[in-house]
Protein backbone atom coordinates (compact mmCIF):
# COMPACT_ATOMS: atom_id res chain seq x y z
CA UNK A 1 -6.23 -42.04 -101.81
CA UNK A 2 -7.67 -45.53 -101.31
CA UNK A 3 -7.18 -45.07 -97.51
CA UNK A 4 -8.54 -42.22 -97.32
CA UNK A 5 -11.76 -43.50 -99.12
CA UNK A 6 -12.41 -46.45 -97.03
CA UNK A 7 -11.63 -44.58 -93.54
CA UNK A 8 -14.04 -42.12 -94.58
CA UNK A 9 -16.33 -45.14 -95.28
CA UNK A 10 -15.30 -46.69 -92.40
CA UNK A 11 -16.20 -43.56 -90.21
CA UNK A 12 -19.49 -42.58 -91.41
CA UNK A 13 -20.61 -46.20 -90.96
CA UNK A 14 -19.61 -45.90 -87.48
CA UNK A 15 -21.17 -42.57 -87.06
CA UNK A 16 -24.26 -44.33 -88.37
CA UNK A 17 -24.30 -46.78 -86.18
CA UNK A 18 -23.93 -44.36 -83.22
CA UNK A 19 -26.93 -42.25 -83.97
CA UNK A 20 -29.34 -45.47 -84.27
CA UNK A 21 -27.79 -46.55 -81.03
CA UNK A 22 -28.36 -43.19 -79.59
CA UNK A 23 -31.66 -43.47 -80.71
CA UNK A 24 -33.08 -46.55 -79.52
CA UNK A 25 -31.35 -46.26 -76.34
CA UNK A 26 -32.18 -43.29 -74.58
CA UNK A 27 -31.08 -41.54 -71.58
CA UNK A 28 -28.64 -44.18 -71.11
CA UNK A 29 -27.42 -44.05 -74.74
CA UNK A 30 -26.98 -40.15 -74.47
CA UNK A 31 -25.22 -40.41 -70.90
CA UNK A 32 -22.57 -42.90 -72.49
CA UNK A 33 -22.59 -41.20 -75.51
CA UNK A 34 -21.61 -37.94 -73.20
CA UNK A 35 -18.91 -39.68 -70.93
CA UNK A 36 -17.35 -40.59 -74.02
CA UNK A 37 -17.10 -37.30 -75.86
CA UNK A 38 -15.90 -36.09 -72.49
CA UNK A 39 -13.10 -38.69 -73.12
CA UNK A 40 -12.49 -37.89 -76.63
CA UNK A 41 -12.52 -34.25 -76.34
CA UNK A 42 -8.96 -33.73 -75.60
CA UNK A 43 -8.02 -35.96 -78.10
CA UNK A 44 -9.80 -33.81 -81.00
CA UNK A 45 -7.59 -31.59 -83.13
């Protein structure tokens, strides 16, 4: 359960991080942040 716990800390710190990027950065931010979903998306369960 301890794994669990700390990935899910792990994650939404990283998700933080992401939107204050995404934030400051602007239409560059959201056209990397875009590519990369694009990436991800097949990934994604």
């Amino acid at each position: 359960m301890e794994a669990v716990a700390g990935r899910l800390a792990h994650l939404t710190i990283v998700d933080t991080l992401s939107m204050l990027v995404l934030e400051r950065g602007g239409r560059r931010a959201r056209r990397a942040v875009s590519a990369s979903a694009e990436v991800t998306a097949g990934h994604s369960y």
